[in-house]
N, C-alpha and C. Protein backbone atom coordinates (compact mmCIF):
# COMPACT_ATOMS: atom_id res chain seq x y z
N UNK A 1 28.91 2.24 2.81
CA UNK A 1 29.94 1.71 1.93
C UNK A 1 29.30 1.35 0.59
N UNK A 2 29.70 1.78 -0.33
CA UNK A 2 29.38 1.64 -1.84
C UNK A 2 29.51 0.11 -2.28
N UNK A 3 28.29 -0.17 -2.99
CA UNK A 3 28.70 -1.99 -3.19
C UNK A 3 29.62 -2.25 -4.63
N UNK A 4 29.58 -3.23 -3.79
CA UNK A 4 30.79 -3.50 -5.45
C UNK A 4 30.51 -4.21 -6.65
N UNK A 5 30.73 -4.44 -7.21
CA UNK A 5 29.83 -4.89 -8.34
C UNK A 5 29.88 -6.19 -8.48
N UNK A 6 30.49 -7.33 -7.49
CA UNK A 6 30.06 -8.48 -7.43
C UNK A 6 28.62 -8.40 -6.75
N UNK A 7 28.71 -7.86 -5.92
CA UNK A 7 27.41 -7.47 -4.66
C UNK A 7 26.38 -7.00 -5.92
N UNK A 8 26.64 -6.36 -6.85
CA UNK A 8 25.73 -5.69 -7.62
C UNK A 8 25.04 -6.54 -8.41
N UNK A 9 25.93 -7.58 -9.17
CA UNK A 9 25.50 -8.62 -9.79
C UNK A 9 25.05 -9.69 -8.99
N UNK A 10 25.35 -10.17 -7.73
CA UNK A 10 24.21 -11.11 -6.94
C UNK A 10 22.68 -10.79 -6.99
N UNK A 11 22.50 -9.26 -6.24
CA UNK A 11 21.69 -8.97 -6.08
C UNK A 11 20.81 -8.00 -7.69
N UNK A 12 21.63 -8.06 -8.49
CA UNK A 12 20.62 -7.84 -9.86
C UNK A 12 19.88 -9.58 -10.35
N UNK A 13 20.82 -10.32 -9.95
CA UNK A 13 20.35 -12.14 -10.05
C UNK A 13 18.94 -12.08 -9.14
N UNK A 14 18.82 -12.46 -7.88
CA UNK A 14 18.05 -11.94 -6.98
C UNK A 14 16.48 -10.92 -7.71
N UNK A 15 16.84 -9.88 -8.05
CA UNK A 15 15.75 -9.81 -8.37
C UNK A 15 15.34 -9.76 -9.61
N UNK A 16 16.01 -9.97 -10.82
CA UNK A 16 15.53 -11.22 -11.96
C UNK A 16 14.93 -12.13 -11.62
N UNK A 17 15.19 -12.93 -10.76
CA UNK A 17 14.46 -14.32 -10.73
C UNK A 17 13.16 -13.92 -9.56
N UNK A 18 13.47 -12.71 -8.88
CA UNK A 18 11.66 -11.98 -8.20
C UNK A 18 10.95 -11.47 -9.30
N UNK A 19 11.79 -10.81 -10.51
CA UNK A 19 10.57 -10.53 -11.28
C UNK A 19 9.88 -11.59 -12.13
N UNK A 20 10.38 -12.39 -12.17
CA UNK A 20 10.31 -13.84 -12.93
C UNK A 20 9.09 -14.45 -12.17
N UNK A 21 9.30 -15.20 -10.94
CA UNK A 21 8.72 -15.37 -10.36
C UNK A 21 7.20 -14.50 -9.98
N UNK A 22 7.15 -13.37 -10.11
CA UNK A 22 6.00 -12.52 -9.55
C UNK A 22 5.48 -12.44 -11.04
N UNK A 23 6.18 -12.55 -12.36
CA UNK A 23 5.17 -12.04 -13.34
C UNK A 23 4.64 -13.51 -13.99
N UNK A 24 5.13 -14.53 -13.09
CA UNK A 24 4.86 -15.77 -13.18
C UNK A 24 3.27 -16.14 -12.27
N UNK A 25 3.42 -14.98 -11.13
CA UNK A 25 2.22 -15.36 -10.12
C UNK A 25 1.07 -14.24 -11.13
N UNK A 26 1.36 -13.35 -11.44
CA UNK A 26 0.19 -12.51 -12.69
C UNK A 26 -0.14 -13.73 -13.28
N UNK A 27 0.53 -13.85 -13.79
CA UNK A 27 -0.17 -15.20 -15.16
C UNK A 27 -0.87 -16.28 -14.82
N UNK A 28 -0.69 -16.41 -13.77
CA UNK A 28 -1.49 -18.05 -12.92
C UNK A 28 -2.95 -16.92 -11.99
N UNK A 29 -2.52 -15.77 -11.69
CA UNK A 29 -3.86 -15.33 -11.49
C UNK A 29 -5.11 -14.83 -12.80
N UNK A 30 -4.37 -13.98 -13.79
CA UNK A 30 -5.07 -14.02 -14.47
C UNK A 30 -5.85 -14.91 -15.14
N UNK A 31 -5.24 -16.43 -15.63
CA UNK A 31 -5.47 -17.41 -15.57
C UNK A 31 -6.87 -17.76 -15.02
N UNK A 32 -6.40 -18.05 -13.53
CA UNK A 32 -7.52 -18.39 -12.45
C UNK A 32 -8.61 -17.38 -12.79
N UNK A 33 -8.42 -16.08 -12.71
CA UNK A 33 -9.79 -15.26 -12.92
C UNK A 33 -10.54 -15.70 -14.41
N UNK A 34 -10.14 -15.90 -15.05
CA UNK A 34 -10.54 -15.87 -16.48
C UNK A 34 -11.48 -17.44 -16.17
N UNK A 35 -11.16 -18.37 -15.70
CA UNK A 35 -11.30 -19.66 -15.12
C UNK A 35 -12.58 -19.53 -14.17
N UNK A 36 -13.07 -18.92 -13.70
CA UNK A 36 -13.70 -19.02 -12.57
C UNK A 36 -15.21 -17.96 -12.90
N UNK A 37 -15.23 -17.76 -13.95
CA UNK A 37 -16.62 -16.98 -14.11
C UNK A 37 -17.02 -18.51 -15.06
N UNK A 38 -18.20 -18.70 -13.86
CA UNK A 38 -19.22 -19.46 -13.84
C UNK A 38 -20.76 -19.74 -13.51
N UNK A 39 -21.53 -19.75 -14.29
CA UNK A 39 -22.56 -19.13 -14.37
C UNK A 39 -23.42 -19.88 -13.22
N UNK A 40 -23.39 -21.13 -12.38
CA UNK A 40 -24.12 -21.55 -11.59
C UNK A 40 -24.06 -20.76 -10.69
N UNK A 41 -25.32 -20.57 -10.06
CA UNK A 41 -25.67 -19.95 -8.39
C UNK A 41 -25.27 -20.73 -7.46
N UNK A 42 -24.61 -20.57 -6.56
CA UNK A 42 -24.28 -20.99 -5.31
C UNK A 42 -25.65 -20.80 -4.15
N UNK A 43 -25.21 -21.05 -3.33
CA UNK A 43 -25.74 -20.86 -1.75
C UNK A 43 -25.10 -19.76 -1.32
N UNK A 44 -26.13 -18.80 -0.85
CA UNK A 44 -25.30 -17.28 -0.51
C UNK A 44 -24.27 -17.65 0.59
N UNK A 45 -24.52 -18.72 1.56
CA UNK A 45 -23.54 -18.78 2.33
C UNK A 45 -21.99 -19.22 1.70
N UNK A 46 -22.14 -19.89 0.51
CA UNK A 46 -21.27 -20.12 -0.32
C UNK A 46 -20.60 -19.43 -1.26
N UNK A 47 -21.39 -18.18 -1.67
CA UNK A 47 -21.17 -17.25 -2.16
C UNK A 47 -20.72 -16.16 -1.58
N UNK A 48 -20.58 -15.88 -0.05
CA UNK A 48 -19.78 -15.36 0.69
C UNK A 48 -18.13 -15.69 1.14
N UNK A 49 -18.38 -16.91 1.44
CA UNK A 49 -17.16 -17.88 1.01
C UNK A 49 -15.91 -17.09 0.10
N UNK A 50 -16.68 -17.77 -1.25
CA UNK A 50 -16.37 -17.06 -2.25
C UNK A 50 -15.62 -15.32 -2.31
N UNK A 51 -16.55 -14.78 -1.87
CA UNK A 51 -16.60 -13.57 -1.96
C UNK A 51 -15.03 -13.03 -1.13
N UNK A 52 -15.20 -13.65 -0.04
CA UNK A 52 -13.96 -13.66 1.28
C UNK A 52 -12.46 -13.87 0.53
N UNK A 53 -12.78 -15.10 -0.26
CA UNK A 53 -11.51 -15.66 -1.14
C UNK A 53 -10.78 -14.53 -2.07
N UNK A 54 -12.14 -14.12 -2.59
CA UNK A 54 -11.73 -13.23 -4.00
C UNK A 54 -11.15 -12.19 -3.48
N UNK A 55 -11.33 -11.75 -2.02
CA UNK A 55 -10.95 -10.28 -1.39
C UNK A 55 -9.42 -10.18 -1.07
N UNK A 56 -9.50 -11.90 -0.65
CA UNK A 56 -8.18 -11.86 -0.19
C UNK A 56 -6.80 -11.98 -1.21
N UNK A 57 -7.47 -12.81 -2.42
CA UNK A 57 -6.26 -13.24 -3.43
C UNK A 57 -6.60 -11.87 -3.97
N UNK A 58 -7.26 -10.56 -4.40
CA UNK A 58 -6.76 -9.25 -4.69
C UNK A 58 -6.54 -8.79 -3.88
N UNK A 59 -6.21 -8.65 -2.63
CA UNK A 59 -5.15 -8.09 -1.87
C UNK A 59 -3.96 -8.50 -2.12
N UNK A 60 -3.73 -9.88 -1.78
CA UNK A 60 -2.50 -10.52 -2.14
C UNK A 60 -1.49 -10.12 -3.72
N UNK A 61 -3.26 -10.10 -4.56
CA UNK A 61 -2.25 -9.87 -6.41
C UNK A 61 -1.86 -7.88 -6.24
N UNK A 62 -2.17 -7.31 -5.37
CA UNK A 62 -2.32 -5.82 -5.52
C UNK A 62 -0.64 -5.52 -4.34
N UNK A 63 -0.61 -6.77 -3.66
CA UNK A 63 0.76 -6.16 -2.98
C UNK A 63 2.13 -7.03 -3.73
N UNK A 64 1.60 -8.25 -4.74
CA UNK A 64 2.55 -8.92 -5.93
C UNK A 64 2.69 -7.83 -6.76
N UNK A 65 1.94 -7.37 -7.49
CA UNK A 65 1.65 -5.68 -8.06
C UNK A 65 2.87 -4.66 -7.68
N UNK A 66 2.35 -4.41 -6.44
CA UNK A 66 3.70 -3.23 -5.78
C UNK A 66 4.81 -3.44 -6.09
N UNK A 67 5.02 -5.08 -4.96
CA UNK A 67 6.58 -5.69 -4.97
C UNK A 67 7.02 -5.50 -6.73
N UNK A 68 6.57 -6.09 -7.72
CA UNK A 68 6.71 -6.32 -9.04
C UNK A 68 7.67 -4.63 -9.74
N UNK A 69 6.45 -3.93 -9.22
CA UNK A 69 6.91 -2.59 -9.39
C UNK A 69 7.78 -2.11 -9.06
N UNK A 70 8.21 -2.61 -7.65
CA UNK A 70 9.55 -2.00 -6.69
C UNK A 70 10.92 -2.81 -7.58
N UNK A 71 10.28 -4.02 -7.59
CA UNK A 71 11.90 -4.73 -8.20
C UNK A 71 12.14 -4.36 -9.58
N UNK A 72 10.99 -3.42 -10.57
CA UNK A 72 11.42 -3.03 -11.56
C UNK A 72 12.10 -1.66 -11.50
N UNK A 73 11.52 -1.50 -10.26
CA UNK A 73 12.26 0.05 -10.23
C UNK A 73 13.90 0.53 -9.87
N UNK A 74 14.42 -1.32 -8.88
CA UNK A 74 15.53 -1.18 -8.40
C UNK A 74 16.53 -2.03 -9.75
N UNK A 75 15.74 -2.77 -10.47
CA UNK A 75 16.54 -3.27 -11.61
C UNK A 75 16.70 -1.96 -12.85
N UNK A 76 16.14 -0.97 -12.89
CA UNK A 76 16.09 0.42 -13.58
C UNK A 76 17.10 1.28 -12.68
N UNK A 77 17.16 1.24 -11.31
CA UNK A 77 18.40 1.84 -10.90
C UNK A 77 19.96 1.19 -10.84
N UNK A 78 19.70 -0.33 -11.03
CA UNK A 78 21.08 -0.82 -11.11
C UNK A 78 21.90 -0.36 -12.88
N UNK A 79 21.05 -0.27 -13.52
CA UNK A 79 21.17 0.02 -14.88
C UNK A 79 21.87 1.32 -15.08
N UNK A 80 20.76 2.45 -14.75
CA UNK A 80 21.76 3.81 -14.32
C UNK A 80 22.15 4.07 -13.18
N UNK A 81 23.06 3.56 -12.33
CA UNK A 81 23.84 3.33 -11.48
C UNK A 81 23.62 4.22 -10.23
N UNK A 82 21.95 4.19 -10.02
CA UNK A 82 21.19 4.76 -8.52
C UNK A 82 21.17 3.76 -7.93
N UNK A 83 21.44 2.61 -8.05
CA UNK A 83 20.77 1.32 -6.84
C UNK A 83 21.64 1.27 -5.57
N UNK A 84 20.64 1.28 -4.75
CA UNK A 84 21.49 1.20 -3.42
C UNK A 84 22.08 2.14 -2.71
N UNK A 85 21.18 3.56 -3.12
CA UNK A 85 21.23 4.87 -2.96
C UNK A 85 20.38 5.65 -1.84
N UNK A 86 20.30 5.74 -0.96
CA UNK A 86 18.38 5.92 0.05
C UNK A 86 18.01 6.98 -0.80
N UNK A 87 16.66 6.78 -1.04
CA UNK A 87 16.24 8.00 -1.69
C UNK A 87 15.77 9.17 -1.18
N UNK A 88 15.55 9.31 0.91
CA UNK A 88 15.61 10.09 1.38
C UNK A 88 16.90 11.01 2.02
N UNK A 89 17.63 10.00 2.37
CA UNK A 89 19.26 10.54 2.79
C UNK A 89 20.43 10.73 1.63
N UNK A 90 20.12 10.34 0.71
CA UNK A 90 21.56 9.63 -0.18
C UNK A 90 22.29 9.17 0.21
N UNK A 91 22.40 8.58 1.41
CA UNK A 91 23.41 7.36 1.91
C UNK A 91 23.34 5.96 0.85
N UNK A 92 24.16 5.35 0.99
CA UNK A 92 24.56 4.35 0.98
C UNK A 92 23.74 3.21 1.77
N UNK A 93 22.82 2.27 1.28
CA UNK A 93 22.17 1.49 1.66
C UNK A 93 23.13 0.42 2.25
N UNK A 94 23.01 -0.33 3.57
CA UNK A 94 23.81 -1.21 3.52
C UNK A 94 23.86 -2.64 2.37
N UNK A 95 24.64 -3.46 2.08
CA UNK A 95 24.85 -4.40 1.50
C UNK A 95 23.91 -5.65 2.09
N UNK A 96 24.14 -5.66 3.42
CA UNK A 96 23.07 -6.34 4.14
C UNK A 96 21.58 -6.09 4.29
N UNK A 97 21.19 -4.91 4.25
CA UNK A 97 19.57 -4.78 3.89
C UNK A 97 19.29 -5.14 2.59
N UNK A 98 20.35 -4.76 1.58
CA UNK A 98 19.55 -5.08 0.24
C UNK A 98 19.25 -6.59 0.16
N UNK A 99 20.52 -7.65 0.69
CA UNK A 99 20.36 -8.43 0.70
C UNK A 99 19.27 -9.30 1.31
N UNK A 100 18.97 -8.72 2.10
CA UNK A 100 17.30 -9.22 2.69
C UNK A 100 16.05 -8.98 2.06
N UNK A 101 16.31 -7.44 1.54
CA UNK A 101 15.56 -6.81 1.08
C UNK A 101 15.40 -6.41 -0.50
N UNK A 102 15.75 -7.18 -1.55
CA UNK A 102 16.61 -6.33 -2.93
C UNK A 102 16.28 -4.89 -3.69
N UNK A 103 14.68 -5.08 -3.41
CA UNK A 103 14.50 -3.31 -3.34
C UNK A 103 14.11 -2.73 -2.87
N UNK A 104 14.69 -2.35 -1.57
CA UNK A 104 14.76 -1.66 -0.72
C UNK A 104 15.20 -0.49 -1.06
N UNK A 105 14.54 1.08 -0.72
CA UNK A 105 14.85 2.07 -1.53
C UNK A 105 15.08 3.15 -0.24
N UNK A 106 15.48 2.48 1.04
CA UNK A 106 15.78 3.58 2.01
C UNK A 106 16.54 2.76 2.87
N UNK A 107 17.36 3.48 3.69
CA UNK A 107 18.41 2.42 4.86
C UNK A 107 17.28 2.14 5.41
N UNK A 108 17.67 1.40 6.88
CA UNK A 108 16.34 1.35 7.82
C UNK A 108 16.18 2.52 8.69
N UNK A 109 17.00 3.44 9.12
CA UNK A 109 16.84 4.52 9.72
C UNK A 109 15.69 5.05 9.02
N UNK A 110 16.14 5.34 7.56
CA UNK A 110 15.26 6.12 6.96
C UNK A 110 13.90 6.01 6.54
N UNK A 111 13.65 4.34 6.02
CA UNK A 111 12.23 3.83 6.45
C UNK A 111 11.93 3.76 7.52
N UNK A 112 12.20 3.54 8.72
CA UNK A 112 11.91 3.40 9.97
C UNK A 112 11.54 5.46 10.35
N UNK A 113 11.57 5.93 9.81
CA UNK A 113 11.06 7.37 9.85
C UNK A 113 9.92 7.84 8.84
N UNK A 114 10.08 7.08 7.59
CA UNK A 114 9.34 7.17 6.53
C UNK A 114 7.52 6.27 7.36
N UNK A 115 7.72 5.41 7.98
CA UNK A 115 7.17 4.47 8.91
C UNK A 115 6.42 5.39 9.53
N UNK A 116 7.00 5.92 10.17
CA UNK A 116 6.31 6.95 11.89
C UNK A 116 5.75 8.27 10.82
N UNK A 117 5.94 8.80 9.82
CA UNK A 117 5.52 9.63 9.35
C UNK A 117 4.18 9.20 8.76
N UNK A 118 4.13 7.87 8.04
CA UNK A 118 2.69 7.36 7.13
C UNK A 118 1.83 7.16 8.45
N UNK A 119 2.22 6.87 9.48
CA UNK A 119 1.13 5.97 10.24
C UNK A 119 0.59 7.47 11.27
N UNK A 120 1.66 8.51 11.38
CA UNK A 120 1.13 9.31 11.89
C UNK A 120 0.17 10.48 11.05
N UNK A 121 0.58 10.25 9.35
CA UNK A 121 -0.64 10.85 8.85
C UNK A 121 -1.98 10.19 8.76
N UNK A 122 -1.59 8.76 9.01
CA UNK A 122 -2.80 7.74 8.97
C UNK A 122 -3.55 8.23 10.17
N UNK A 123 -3.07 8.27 11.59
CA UNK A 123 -4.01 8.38 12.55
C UNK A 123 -4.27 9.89 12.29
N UNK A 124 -3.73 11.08 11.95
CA UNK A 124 -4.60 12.15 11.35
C UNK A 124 -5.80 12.63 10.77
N UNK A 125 -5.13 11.17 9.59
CA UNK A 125 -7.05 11.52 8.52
C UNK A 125 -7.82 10.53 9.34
N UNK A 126 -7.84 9.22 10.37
CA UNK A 126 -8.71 9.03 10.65
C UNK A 126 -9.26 9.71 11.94
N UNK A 127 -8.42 10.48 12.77
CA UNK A 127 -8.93 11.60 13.60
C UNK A 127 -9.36 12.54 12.63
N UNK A 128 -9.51 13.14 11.56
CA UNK A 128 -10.28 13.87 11.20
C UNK A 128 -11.48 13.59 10.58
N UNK A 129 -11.29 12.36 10.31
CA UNK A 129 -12.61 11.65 9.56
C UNK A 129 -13.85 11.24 10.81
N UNK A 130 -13.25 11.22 11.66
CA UNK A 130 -13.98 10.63 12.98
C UNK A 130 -14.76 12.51 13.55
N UNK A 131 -13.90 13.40 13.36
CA UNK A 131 -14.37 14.12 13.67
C UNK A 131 -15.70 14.77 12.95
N UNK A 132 -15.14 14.79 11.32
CA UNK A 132 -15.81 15.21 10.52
C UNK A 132 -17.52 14.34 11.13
N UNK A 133 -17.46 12.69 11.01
CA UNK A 133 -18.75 12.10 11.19
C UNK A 133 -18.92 12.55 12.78
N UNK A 134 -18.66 13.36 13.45
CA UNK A 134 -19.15 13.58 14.85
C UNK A 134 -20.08 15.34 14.90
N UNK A 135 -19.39 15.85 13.76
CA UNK A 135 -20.42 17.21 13.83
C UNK A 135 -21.56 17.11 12.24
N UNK A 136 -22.56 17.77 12.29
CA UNK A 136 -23.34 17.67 11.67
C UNK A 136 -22.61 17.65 10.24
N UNK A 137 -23.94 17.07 8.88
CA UNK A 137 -23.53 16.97 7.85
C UNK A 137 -23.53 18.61 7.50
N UNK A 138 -24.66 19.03 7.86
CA UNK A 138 -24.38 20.62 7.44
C UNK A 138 -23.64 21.74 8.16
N UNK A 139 -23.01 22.66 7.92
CA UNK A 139 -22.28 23.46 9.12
C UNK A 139 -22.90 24.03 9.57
N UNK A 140 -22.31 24.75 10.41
CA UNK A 140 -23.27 25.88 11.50
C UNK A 140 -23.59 27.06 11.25
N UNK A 141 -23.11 27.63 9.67
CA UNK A 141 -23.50 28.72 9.65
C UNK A 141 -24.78 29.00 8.45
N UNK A 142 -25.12 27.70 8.42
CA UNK A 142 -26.51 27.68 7.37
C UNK A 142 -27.72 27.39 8.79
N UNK A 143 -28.86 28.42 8.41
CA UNK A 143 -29.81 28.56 9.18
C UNK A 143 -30.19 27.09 8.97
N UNK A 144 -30.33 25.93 8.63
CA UNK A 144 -31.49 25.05 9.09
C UNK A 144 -30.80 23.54 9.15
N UNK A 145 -29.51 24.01 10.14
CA UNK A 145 -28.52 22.82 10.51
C UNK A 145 -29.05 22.29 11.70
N UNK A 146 -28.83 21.18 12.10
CA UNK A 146 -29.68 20.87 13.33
C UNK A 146 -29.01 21.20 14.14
N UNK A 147 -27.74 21.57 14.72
CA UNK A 147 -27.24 22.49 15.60
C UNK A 147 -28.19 23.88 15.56
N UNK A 148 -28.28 24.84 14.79
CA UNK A 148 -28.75 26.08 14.56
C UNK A 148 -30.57 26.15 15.62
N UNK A 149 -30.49 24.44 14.42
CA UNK A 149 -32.76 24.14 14.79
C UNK A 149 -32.39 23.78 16.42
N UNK A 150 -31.86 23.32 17.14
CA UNK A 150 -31.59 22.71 18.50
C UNK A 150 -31.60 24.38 19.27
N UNK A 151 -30.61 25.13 18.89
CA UNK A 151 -30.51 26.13 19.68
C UNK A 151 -31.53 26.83 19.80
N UNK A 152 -32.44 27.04 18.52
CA UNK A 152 -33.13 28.05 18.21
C UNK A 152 -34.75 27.22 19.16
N UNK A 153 -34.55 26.24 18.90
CA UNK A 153 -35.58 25.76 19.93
C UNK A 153 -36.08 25.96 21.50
N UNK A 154 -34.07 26.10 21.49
CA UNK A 154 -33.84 25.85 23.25
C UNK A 154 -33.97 27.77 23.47
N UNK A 155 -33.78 28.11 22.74
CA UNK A 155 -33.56 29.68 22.85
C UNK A 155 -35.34 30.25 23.05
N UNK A 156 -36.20 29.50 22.34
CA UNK A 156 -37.42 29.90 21.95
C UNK A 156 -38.32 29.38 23.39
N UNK A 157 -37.83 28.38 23.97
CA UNK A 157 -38.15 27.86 25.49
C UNK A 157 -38.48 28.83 26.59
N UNK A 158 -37.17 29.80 26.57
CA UNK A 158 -37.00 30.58 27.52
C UNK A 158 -38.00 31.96 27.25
């Protein structure tokens, strides 16, 4: 069902005040970083500490980042009148996901497939990455791979 443009204007409110808010959390991080180069040495155990912190608040500013991006992207579709569109089906997003969700850019069927597709290319590249580190760095068809030197050893036995 197509929203209506009260629904349109709640949820353009909604994420005005997310982008507000998130380009509010940039500014208090940049802030903090700019703040925090300080030239005393710590205790490496303290400096790990440290280190743990810094990993975690750029994870945290790198998925404020995304979100930031997503709600600019769904306040750019309320404008030219894509919002609330799936961008894999062209259905009609429900009124109730956006509302949980404000930029939400697929029903849940359709993320919930978008879902099983990332995680099944995820376990792909790391089954292939696992494989890759399980056979030699060099291939098998260059004479002085240690597969090749193994055979040629075991061959030279007999």
């Amino acid at each position: 069902m197509k929203l209506s443009s009260q629904q349109i204007e709640q949820l353009r409110s909604e994420l005005l005040e997310m982008k507000a808010d998130l380009e509010k959390k940039q500014q208090q991080h940049a802030r903090a970083d700019n703040q925090q180069a300080s030239g005393i040495d710590n205790h490496p155990a303290d400096r790990a500490s440290e280190y743990e912190e810094e990993v975690m608040q750029q994870t945290f500013q790198l998925a404020d980042q995304q979100r930031l991006e997503e709600v600019r992207a769904s306040l750019k579709q309320i404008e030219d009148g894509s919002y609330g569109i799936c961008i894999d089906t062209g259905e009609p997003i429900p009124f109730e996901r956006l509302a949980a969700t404000p930029y939400a850019k697929r029903t849940i069927e359709a993320q919930r497939e978008f879902d099983e597709r990332a995680q099944a290319m995820t376990n792909e590249q790391a089954h292939e990455e696992t494989m890759r580190s399980l056979t030699d760095a060099e291939t098998a068809a260059q004479r002085n791979s240690n597969t090749t030197a193994r055979l040629r050893k075991e061959h030279d036995a007999f």
